[in-house]
Protein backbone atom coordinates (compact mmCIF):
# COMPACT_ATOMS: atom_id res chain seq x y z
CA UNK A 1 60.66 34.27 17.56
CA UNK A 2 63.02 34.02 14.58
CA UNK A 3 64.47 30.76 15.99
CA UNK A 4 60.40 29.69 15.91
CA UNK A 5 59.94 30.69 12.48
CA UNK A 6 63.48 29.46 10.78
CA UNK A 7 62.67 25.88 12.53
CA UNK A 8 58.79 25.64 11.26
CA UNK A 9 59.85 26.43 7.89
CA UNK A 10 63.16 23.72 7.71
CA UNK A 11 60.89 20.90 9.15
CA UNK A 12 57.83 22.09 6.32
CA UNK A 13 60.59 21.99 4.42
CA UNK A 14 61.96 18.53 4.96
CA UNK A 15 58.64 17.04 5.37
CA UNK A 16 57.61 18.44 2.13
CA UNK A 17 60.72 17.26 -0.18
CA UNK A 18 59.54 13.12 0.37
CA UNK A 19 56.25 14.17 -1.22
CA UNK A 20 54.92 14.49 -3.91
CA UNK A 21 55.64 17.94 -5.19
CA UNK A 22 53.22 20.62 -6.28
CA UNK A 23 54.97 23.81 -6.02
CA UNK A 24 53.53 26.46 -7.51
CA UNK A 25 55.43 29.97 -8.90
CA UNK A 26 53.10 32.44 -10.14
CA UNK A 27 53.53 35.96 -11.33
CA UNK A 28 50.93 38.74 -10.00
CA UNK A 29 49.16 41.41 -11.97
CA UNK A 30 46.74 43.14 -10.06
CA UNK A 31 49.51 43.91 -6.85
CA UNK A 32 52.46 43.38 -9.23
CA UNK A 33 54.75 40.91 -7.61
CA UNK A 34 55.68 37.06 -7.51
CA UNK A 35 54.33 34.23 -5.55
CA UNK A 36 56.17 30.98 -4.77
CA UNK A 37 53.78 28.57 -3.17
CA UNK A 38 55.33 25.41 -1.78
CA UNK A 39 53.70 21.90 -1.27
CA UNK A 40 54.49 20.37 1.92
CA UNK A 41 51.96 17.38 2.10
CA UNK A 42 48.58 16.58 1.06
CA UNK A 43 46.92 19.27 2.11
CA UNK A 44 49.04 21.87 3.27
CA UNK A 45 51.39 24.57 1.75
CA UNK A 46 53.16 27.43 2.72
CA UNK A 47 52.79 30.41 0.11
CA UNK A 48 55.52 33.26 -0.04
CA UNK A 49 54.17 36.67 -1.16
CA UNK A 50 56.46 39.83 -2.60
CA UNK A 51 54.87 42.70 -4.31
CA UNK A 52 53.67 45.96 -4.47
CA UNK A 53 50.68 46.62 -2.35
CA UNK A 54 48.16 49.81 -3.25
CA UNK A 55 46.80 52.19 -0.61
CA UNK A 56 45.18 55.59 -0.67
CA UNK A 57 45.37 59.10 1.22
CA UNK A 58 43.09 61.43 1.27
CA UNK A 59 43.87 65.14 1.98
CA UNK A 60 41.54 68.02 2.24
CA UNK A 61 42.75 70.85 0.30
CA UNK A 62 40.05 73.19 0.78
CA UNK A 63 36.84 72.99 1.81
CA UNK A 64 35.03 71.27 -1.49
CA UNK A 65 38.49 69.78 -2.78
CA UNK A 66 40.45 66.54 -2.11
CA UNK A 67 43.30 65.80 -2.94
CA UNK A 68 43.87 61.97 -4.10
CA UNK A 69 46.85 60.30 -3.43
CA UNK A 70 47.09 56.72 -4.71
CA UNK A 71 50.98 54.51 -2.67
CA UNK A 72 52.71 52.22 -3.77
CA UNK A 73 54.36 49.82 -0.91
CA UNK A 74 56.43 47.08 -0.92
CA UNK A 75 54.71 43.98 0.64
CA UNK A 76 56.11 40.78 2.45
CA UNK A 77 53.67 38.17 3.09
CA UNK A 78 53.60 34.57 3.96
CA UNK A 79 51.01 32.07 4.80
CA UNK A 80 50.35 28.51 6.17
CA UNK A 81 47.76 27.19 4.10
CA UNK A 82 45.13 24.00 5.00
CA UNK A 83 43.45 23.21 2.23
CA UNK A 84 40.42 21.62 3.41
CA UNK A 85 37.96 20.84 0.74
CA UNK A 86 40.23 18.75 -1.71
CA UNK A 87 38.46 15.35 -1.10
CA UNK A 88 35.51 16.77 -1.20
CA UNK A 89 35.93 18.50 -4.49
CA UNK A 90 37.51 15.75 -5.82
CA UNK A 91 34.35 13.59 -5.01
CA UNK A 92 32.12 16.33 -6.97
CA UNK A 93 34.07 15.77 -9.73
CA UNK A 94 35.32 18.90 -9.04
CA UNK A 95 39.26 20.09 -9.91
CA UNK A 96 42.02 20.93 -7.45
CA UNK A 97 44.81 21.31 -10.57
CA UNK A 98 47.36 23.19 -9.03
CA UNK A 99 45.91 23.63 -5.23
CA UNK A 100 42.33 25.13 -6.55
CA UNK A 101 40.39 25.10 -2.72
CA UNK A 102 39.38 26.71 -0.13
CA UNK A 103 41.77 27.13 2.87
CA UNK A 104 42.56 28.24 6.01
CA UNK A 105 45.55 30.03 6.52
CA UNK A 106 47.94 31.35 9.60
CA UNK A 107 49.06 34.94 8.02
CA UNK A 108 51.39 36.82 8.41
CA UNK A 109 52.39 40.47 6.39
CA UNK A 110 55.07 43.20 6.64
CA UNK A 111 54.30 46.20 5.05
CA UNK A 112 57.19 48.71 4.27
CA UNK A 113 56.55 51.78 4.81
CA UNK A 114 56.29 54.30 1.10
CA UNK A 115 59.06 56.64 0.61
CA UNK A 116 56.91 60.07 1.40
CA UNK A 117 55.21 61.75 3.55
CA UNK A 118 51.86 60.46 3.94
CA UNK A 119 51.71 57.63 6.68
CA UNK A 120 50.18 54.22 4.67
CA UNK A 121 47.48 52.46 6.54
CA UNK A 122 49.33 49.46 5.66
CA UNK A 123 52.67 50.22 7.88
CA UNK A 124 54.09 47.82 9.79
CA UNK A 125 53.90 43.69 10.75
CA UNK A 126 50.34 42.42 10.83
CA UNK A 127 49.58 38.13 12.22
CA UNK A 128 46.08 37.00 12.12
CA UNK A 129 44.16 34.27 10.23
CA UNK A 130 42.34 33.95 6.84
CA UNK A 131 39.92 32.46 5.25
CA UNK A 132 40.73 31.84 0.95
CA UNK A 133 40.01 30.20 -1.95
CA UNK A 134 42.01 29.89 -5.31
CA UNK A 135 41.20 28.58 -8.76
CA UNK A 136 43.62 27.63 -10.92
CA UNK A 137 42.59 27.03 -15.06
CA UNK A 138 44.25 24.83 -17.49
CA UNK A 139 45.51 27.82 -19.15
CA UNK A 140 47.49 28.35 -15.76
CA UNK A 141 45.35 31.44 -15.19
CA UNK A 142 45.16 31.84 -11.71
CA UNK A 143 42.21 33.53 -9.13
CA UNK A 144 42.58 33.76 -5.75
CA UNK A 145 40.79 35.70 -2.80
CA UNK A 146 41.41 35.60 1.25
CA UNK A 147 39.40 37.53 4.06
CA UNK A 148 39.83 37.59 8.04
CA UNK A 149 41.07 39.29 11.12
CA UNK A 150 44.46 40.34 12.30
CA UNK A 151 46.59 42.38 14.79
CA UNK A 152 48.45 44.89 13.00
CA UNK A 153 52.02 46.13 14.90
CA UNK A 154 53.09 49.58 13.90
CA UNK A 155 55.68 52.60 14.80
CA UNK A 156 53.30 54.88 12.63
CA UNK A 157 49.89 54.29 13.44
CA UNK A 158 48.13 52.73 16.74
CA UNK A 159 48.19 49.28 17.07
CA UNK A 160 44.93 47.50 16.87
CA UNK A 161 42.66 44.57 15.18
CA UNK A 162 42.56 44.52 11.53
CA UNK A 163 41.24 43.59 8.29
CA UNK A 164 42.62 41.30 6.39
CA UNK A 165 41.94 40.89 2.63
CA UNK A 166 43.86 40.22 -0.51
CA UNK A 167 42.73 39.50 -4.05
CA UNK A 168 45.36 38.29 -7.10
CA UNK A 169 45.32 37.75 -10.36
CA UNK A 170 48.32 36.45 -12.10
CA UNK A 171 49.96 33.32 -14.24
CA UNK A 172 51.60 30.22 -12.98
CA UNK A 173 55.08 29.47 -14.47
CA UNK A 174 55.43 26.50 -15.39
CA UNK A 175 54.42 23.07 -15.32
């Protein structure tokens, strides 16, 4: 599987360097983290997630008192984006500065498990598909949003279907 993945990325990766290039590096706020999303033709790119992700546990103390517990976990993610509506904005008059669309995306996430004793929701390797958009603004603010399904694979928790879904907020570096 490995093999798989190391080969798919080197061929985006070659395939990507004769075009032209619209990489994007972009700094998170609302899961604190970086981004590095990387053009490999026309419409497709391959985004690189690290940051922190934010889950919650919820312990009964006593009968009318719960105890809130906000984690912190350290979050791996990367997708295979199709951005399919680039023409179309385009013809709308519509902007697609620095890979604002919707797309469809192949995901895939590895949550690390937080250092403590409550077992995070978000433990383990999840692969599924998604559903996004993202809007990009001159001022290199950035908005982006993706929803859909996945199979989550876990020591900690049973193994089952999934939700996926992921808001950011954050700045592109650069040019």
């Amino acid at each position: 599987m490995k093999k798989y993945i190391f080969l798919i990325v080197c061929i985006s990766y070659i395939s990507g360097y004769t075009q032209e290039k619209k990489n994007l590096f972009k700094i998170n706020i609302l899961t604190p983290g970086f981004t590095f999303e990387h053009h490999l033709n026309k419409n497709n790119t391959f985004n690189l997630d690290a940051n922190l992700s934010v889950g919650f546990s919820v312990k009964n103390t006593t009968i009318n008192s719960h105890n809130l517990t906000i984690i912190f976990g350290p979050l791996l993610r990367g997708q295979y984006r199709h951005y399919y509506n680039f023409d179309k904005r385009l013809t709308k008059g519509k902007s697609i500065y620095k890979n604002s669309g919707e797309y469809l995306a192949l995901n895939s996430s590895y949550y690390i498990k937080p250092n403590n004793k409550y077992i995070n929701v978000l433990d383990g390797f999840t692969l599924g598909g998604v559903w996004g958009f993202q809007k990009t603004y001159k001022c290199n603010l950035n908005l982006g949003a993706n929803v859909g399904l996945g199979y989550n694979f876990s020591k900690s928790i049973k193994q089952d279907v999934v939700p996926i879904i992921n808001f950011t907020l954050g700045w592109v570096i650069g040019k």
